[in-house]
Each structure stands twice: as structure tokens, then as C-alpha cells.
N, C-alpha and C. Protein backbone atom coordinates (compact mmCIF):
# COMPACT_ATOMS: atom_id res chain seq x y z
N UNK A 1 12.40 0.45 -8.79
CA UNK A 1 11.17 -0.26 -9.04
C UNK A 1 11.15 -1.59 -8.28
N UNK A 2 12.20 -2.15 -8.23
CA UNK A 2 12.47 -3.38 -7.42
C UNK A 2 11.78 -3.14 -6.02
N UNK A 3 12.53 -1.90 -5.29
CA UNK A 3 12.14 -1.65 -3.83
C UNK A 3 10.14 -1.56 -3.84
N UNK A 4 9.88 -0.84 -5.02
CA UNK A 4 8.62 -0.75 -4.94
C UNK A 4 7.71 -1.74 -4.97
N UNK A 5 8.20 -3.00 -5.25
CA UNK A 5 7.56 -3.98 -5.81
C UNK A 5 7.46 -5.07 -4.64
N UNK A 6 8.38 -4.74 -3.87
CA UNK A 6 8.90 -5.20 -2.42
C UNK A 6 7.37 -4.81 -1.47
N UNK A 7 7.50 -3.25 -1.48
CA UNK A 7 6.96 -2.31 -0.47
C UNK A 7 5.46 -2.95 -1.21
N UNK A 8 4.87 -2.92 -2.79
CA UNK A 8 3.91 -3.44 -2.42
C UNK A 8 3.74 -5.19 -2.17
N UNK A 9 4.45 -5.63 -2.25
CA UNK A 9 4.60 -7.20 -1.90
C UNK A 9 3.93 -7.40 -0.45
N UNK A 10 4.66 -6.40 0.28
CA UNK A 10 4.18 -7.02 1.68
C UNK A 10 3.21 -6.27 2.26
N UNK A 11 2.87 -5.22 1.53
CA UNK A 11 1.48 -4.41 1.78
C UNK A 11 0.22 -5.61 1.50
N UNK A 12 0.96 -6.73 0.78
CA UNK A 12 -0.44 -7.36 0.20
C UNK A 12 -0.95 -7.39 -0.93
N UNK A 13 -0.03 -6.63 -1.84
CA UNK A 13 -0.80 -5.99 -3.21
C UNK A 13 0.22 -6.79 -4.11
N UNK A 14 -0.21 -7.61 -4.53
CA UNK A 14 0.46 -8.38 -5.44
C UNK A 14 0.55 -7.68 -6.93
N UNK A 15 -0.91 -7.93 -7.48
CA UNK A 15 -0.80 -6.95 -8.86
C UNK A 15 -0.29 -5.59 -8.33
N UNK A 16 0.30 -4.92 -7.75
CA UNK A 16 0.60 -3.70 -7.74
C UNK A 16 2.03 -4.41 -8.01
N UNK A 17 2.53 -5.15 -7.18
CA UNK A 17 3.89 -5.82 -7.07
C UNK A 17 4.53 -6.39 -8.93
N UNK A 18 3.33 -6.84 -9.12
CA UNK A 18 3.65 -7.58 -10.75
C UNK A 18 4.16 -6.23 -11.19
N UNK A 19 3.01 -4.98 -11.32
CA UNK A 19 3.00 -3.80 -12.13
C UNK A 19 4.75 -3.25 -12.52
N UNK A 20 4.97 -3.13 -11.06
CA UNK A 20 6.56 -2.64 -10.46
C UNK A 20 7.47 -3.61 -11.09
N UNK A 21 7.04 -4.90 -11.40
CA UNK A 21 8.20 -5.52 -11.52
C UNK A 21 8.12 -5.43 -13.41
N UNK A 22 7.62 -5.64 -13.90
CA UNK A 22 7.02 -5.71 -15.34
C UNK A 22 7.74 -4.53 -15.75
N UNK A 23 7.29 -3.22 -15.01
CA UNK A 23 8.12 -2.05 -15.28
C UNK A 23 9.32 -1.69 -15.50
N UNK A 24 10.31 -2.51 -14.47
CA UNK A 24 11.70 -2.33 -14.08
C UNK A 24 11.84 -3.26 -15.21
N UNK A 25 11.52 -4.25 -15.67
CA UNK A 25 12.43 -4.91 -16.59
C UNK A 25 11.93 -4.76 -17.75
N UNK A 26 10.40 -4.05 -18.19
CA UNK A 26 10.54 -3.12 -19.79
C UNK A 26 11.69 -1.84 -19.41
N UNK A 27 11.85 -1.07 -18.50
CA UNK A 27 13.16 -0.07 -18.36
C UNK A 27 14.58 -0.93 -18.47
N UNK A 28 14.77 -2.06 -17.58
CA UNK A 28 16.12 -2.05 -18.23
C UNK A 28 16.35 -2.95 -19.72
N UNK A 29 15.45 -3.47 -20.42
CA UNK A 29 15.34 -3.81 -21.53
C UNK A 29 15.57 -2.72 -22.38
N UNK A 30 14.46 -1.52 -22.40
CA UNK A 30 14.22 -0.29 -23.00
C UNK A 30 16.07 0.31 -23.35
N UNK A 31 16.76 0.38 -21.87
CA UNK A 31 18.02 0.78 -21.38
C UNK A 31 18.99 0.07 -22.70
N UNK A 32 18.76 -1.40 -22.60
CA UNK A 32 19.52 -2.21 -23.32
C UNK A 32 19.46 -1.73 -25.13
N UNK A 33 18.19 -2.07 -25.53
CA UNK A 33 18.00 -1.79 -26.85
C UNK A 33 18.54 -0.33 -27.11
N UNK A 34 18.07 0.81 -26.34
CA UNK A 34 18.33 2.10 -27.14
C UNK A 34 20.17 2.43 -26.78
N UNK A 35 20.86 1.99 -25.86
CA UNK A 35 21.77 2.67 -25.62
C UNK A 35 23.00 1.50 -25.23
N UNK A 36 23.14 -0.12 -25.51
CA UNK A 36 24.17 -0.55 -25.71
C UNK A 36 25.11 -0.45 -26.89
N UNK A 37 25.53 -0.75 -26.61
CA UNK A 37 26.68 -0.34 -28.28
C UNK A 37 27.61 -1.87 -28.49
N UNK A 38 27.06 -2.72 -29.21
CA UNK A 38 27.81 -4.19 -29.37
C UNK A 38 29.40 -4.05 -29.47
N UNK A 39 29.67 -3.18 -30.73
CA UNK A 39 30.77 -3.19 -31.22
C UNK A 39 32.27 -2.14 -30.15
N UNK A 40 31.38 -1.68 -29.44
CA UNK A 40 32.48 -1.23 -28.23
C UNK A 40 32.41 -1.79 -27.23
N UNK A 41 31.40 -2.45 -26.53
CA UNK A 41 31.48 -3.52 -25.42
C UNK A 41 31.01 -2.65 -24.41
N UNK A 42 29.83 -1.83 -24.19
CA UNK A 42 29.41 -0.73 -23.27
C UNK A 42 27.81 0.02 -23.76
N UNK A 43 27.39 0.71 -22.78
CA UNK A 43 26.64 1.82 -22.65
C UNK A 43 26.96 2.74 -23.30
N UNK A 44 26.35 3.90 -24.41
CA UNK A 44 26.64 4.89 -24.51
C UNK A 44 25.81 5.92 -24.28
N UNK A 45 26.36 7.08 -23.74
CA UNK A 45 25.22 8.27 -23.97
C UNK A 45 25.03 9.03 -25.20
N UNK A 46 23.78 9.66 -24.95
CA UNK A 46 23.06 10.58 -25.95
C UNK A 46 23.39 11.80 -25.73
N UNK A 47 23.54 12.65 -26.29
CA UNK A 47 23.15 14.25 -26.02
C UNK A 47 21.95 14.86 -25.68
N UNK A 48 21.83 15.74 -25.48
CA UNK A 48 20.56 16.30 -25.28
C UNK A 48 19.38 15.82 -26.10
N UNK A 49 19.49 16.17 -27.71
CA UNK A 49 18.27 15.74 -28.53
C UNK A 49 17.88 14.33 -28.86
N UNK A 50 18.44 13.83 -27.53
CA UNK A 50 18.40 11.73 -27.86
C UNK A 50 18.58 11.35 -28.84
N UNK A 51 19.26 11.92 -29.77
CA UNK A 51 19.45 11.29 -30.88
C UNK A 51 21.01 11.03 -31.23
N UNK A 52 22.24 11.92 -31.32
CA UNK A 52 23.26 11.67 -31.36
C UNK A 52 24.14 11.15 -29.86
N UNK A 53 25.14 11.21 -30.49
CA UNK A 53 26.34 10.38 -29.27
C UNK A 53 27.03 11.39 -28.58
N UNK A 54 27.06 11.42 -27.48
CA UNK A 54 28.04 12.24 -26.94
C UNK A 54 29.24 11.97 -27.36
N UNK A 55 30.08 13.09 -27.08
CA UNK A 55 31.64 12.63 -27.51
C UNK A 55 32.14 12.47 -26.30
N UNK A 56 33.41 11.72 -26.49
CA UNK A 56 34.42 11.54 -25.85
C UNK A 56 33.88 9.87 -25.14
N UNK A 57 34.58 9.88 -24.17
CA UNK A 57 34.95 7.95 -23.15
C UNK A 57 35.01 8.40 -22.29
N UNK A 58 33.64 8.31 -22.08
CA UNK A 58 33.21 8.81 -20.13
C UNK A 58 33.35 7.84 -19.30
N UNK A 59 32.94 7.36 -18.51
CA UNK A 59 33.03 6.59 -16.89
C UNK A 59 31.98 6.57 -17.05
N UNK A 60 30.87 7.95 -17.27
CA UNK A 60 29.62 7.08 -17.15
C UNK A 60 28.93 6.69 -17.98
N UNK A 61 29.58 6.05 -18.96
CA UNK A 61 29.03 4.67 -19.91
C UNK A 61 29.12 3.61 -19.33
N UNK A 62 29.81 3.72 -17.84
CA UNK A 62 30.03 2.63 -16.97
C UNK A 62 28.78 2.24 -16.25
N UNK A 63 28.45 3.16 -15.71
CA UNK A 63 27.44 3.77 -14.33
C UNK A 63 26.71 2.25 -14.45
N UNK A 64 26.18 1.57 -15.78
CA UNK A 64 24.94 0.81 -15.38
C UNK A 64 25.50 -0.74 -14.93
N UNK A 65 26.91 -0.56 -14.42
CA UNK A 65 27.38 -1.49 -13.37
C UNK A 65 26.56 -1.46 -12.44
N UNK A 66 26.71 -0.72 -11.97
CA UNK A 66 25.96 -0.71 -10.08
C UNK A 66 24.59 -1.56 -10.67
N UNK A 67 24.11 -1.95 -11.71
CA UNK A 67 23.20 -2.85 -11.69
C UNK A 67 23.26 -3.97 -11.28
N UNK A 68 25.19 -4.30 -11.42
CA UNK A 68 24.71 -5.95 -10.87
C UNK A 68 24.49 -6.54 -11.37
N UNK A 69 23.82 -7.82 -10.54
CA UNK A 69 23.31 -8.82 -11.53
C UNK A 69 21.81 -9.11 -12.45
N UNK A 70 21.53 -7.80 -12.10
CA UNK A 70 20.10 -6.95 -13.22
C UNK A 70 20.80 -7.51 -14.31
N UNK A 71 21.59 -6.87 -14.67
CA UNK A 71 21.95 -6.95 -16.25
C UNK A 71 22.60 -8.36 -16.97
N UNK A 72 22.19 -8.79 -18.03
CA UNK A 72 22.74 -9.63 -18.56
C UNK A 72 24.06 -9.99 -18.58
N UNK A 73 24.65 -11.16 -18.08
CA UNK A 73 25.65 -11.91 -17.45
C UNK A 73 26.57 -11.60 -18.87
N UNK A 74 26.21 -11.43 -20.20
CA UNK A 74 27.44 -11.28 -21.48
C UNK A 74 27.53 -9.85 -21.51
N UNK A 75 26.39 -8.76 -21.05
CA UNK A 75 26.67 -7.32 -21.39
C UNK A 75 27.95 -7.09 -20.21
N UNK A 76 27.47 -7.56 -18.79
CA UNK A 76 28.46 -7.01 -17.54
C UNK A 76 29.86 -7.56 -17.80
N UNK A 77 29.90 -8.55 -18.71
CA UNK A 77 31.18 -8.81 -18.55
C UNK A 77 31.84 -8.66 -20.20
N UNK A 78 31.59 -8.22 -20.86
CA UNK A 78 32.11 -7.10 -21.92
C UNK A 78 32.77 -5.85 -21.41
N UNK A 79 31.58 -5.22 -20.72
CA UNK A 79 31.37 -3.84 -19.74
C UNK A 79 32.84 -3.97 -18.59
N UNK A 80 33.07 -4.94 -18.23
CA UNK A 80 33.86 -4.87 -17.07
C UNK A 80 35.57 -4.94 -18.07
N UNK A 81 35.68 -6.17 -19.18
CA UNK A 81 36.53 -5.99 -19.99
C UNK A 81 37.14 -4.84 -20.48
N UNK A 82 35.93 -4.07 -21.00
CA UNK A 82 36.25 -2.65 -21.76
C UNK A 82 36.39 -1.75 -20.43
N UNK A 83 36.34 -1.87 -19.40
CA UNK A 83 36.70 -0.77 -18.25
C UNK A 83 37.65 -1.17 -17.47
N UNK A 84 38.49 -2.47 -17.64
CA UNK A 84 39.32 -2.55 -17.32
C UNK A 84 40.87 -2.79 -18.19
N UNK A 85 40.44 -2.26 -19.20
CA UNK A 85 41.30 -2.55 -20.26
C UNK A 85 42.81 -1.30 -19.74
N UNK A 86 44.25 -1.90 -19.67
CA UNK A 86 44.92 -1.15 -19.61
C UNK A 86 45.25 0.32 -19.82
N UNK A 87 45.00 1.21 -19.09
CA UNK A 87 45.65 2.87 -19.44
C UNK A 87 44.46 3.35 -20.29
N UNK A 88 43.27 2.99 -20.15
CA UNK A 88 41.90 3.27 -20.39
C UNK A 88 41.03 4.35 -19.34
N UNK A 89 40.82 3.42 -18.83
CA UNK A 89 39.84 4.34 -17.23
C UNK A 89 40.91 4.13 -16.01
N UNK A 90 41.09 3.03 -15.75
CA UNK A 90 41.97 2.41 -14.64
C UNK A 90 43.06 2.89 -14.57
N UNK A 91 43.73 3.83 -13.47
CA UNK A 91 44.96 4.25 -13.49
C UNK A 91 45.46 3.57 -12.00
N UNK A 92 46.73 3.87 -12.04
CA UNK A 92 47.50 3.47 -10.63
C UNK A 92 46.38 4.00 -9.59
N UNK A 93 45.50 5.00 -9.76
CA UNK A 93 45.08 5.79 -8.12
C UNK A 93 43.50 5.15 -8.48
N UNK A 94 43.04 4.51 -9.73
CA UNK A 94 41.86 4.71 -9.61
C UNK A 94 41.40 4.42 -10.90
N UNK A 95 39.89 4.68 -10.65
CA UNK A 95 38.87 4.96 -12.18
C UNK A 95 38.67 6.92 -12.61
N UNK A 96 39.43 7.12 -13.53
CA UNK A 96 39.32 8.36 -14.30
C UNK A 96 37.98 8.43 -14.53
N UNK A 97 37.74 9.96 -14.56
CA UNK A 97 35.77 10.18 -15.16
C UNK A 97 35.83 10.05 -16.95
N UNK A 98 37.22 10.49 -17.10
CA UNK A 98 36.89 10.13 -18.62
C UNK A 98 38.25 9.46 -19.13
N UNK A 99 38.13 8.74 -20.11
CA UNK A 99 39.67 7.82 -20.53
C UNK A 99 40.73 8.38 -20.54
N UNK A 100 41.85 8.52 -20.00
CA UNK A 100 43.22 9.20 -19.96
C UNK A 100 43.51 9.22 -21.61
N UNK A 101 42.86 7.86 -22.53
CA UNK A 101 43.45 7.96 -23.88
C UNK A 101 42.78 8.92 -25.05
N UNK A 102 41.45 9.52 -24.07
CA UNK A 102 40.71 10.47 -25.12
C UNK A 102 41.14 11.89 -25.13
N UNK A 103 40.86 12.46 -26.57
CA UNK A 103 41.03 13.75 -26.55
C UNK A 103 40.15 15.03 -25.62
N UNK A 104 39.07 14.17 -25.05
CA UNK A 104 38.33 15.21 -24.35
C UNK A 104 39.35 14.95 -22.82
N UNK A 105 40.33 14.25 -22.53
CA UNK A 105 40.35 14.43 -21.00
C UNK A 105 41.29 15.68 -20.95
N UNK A 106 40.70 16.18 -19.42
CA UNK A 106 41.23 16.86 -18.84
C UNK A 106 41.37 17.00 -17.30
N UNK A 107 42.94 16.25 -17.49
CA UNK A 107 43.33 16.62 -16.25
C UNK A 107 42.80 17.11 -14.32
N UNK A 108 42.31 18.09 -14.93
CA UNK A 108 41.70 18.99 -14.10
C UNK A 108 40.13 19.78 -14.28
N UNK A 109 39.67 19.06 -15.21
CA UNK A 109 38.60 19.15 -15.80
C UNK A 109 36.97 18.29 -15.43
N UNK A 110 36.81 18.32 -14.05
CA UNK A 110 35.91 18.09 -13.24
C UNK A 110 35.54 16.61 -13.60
N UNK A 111 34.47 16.62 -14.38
CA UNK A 111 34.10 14.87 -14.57
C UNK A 111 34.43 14.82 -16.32
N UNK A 112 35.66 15.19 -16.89
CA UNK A 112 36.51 14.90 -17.58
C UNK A 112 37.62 13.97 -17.43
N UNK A 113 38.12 13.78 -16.16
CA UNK A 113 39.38 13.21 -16.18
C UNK A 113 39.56 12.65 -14.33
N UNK A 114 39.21 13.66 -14.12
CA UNK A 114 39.77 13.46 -11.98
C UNK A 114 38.78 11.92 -11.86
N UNK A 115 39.26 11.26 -10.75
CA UNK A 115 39.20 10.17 -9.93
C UNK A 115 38.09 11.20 -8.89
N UNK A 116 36.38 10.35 -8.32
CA UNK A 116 36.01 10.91 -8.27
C UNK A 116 35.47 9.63 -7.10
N UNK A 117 35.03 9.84 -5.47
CA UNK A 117 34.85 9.01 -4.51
C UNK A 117 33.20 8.09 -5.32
N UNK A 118 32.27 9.06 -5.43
CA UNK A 118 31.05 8.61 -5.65
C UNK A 118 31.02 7.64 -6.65
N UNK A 119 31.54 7.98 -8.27
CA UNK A 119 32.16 6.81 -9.15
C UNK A 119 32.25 5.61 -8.39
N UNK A 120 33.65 5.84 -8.08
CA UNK A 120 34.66 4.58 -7.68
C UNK A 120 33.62 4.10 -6.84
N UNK A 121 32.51 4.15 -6.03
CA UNK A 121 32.64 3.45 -5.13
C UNK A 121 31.14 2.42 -5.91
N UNK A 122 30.42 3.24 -6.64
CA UNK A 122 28.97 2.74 -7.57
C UNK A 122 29.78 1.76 -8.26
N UNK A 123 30.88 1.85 -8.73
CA UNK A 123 31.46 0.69 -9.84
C UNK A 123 31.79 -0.43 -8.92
N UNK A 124 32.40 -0.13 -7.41
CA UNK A 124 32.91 -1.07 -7.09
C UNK A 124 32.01 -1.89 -6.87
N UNK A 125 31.00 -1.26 -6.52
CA UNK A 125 29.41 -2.34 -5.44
C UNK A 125 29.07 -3.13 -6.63
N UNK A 126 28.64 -2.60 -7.85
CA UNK A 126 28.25 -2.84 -9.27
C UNK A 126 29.35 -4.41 -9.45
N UNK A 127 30.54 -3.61 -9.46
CA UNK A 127 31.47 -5.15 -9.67
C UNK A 127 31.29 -6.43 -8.62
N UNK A 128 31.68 -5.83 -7.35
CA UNK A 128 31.52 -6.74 -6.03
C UNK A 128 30.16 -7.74 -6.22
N UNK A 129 28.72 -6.74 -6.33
CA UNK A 129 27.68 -7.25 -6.10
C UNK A 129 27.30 -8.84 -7.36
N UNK A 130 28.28 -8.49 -8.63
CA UNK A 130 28.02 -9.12 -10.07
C UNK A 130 28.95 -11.02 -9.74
N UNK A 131 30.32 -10.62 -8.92
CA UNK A 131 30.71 -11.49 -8.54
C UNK A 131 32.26 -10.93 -9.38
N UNK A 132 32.51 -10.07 -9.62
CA UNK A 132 34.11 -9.75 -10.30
C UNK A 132 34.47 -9.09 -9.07
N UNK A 133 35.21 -10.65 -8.27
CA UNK A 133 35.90 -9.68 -6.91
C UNK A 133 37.06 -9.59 -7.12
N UNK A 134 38.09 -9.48 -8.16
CA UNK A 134 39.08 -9.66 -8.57
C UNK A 134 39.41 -7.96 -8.68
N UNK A 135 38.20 -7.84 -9.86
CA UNK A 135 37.94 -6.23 -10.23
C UNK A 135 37.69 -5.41 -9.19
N UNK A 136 36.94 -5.92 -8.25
CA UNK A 136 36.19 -5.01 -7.66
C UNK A 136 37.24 -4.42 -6.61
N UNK A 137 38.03 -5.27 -6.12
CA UNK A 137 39.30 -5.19 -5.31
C UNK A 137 40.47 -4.31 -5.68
N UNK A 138 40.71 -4.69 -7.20
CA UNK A 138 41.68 -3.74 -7.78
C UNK A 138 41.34 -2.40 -7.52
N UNK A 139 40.51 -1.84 -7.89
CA UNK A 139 39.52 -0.29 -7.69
C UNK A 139 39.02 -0.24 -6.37
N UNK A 140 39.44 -0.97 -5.18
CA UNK A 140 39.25 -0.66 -3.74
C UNK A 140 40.73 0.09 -3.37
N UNK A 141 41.73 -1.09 -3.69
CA UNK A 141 42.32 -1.22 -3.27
C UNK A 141 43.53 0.41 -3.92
N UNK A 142 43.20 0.22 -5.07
CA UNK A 142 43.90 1.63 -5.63
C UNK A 142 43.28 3.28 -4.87
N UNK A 143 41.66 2.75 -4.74
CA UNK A 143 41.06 4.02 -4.06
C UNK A 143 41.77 4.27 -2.65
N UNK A 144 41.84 3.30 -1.60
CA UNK A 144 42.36 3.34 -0.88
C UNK A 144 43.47 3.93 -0.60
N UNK A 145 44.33 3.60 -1.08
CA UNK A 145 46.04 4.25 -1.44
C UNK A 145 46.20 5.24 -1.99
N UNK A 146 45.08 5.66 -2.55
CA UNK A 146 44.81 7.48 -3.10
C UNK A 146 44.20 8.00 -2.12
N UNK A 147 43.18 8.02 -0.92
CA UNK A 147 43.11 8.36 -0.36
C UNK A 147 43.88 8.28 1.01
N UNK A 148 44.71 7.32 1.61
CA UNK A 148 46.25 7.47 1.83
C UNK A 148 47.17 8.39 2.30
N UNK A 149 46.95 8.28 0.61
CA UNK A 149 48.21 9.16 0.10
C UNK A 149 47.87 10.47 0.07
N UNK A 150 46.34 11.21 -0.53
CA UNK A 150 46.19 12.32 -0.74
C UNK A 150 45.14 12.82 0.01
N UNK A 151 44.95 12.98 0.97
CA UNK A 151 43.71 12.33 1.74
C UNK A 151 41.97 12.79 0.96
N UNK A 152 40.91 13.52 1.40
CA UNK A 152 40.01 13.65 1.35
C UNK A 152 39.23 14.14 0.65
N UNK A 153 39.96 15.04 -0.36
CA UNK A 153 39.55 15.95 -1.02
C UNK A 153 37.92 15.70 -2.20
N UNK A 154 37.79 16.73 -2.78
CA UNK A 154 36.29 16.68 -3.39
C UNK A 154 36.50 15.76 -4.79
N UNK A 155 37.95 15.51 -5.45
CA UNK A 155 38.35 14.90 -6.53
C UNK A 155 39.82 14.41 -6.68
N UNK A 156 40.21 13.43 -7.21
CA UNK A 156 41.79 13.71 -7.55
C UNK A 156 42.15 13.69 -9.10
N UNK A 157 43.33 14.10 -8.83
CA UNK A 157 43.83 14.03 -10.28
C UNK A 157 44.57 12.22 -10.69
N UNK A 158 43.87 12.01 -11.89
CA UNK A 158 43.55 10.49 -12.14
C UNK A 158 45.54 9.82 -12.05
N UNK A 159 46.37 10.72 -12.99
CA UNK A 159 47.05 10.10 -12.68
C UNK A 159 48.27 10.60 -12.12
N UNK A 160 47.86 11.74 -11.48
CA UNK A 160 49.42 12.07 -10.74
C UNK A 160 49.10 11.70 -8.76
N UNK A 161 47.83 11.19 -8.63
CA UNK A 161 47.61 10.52 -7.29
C UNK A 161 47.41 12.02 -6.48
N UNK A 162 46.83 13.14 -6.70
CA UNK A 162 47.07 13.89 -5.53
C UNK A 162 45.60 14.49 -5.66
N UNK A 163 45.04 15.68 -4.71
CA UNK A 163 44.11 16.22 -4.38
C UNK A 163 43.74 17.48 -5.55
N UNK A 164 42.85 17.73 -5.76
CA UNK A 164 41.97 18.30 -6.66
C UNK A 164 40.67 19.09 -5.86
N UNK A 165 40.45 20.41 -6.20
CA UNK A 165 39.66 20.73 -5.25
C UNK A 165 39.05 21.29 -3.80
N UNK A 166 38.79 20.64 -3.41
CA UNK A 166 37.75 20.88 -2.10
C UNK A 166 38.82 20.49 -1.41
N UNK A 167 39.39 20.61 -0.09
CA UNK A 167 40.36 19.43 0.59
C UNK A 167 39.94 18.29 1.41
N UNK A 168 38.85 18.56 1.78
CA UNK A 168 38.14 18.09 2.59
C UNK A 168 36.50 17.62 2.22
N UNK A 169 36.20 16.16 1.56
CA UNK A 169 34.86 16.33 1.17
C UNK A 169 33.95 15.14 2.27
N UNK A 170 33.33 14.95 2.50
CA UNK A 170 32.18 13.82 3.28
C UNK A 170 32.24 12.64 2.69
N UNK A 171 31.56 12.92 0.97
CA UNK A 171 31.95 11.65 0.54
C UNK A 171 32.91 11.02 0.24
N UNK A 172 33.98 11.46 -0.23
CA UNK A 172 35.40 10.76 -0.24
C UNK A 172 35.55 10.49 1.42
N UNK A 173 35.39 10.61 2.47
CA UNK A 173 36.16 9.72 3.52
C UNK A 173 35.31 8.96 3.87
N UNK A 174 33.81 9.32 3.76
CA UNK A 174 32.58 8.02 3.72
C UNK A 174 33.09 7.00 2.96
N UNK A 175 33.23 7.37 1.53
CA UNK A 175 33.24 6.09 0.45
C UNK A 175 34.62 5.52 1.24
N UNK A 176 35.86 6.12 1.63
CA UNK A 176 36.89 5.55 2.21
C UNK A 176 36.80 4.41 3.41
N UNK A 177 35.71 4.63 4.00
CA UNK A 177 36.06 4.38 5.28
C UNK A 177 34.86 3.15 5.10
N UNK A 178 34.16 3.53 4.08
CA UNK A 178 33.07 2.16 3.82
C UNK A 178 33.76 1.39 2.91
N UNK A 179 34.28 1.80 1.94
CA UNK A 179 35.90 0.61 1.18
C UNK A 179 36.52 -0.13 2.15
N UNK A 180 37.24 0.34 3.17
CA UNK A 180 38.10 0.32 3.97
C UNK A 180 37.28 -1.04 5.15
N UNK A 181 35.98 -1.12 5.59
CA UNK A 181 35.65 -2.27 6.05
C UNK A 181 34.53 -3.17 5.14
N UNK A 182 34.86 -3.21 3.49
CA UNK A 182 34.61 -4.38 3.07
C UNK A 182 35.56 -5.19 2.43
């Protein structure tokens, strides 16, 4: 909505521009009220019938990093706390799709558990862009050395550092090689 608000900005169309912008921030308000969770320090998802919780400690309760500095300066940095909390998401190679400490991970279990290029790299911009270059570095710098080490593949396994998958994927040596010169 941002970009749109841009595109009509310089078309000339101001009230079109207000419209776009008014929008994007009843959505990430909307975002905030129905689906933060105070008492865990994060995003949660819904299930299908929007009404209950998914189970398990996904990664993407993370996702609404890549917002940046959209989001309120006390939610992102709760959010970054609780995702960087020791032997949680963060392993030696990376960000797991789901917590190494939950009963839903698995190993080898697609966006259950594997270290995944597209993730890692939305969290890192999300962190980088917010100003946690501390964070954002740690999760470069581990991606890096997993890809390294294991090279390209479509996923890895979160914590034994090796290839999962595809052997060879686009986005893992894209996201690598765009890590790799920031």
C-alpha cells in the first residue's frame, strides 16, 4: 500500500495517495489488534476458521519483521527478543521454520524445522532495515557458513548444518550471494 500511495503521489493524485496510506495503517493496526499476543512477545497465527491458534512455534510468527520500522518500536523489539532467545529458532546454521524446543518440529519436516534461504533472508532485511544490526548479522553470518559448508540446496537441516532436499536451489545462492555483499 505504501508503493501505491507513492505511484499515486506522483501521478498527482493526492487523495488517492491519502486513501493508500489510511489503508496500510488501518491493516497494520487491524494486524496488531487481532493477532499480537502480549504475553509471548510475538505474532500469532490462526487456523483456518480465524478463530483458534495454530499449534506449535513457527518462524512465521516472525514474518511481520520484514516490516521494519512499520511496526511499533516496543512490538519489534519484544519480537526480536523472543526470536532470539537461546536454542529457540536460532541455531548454530541459522533460523529453524519451527522451534527446535517444540513438539511439532521436525527435523526433516519441510517448514517444520529445516533452515530455509527465503526466511532467513525476510528476517534479516526486517532486522537490518529496524536498526538490530547486531541481530541481523548473527543470522547473516550463520546463513553464510551454512551455505559454505553445505552449499545450495532447497532447505537445510536446522541443526546438523547440512543439505535437505533439492541440491541445488536459485534462491538459496541468490539469498547467499545477496547476504554475502551486504
Amino acid at each position: 500500500m505504501e508503493v501505491l500511495k507513492q505511484v499515486a503521489t506522483v501521478l498527482g493524485k493526492e487523495q488517492e495517495s491519502l486513501v493508500w496510506q489510511r489503508r496500510g495503517e488501518a491493516l497494520l493496526q487491524l494486524m496488531i489488534e487481532r493477532l499480537w499476543d502480549e504475553d509471548r512477545g510475538q505474532f500469532i497465527s490462526l487456523q483456518a476458521n480465524g478463530i483458534d491458534r495454530a499449534p506449535g512455534d513457527s518462524l512465521i510468527n516472525f514474518m511481520p519483521i520484514v516490516l521494519g520500522k512499520r511496526l511499533p518500536k516496543r512490538l519489534f523489539a519484544r519480537m526480536v527478543e523472543a526470536l532470539m532467545q537461546p536454542e529457540r529458532f536460532l541455531t548454530d546454521w541459522g533460523l529453524a521454520t519451527e522451534s527446535v524446543c517444540s513438539p511439532y518440529y521436525n527435523a526433516e519436516g519441510y517448514w517444520r524445522g529445516p533452515i530455509w534461504a527465503p526466511s532467513t533472508l525476510l528476517i534479516w532485511d526486517g532486522l537490518f532495515e529496524a536498526g538490530y544490526v547486531a541481530e541481523a548479522n548473527s543470522v547473516r553470518e550463520r546463513f553464510l557458513a551454512l551455505c559454505a559448508r553445505a552449499g545450495f540446496p532447497e532447505n537445510f537441516h536446522a541443526t546438523e548444518g547440512r543439505a535437505l532436499r533439492d541440491p541445488t536451489y536459485t534462491w538459496t545462492s541468490s539469498s547467499f550471494l545477496y547476504l554475502l555483499s551486504h
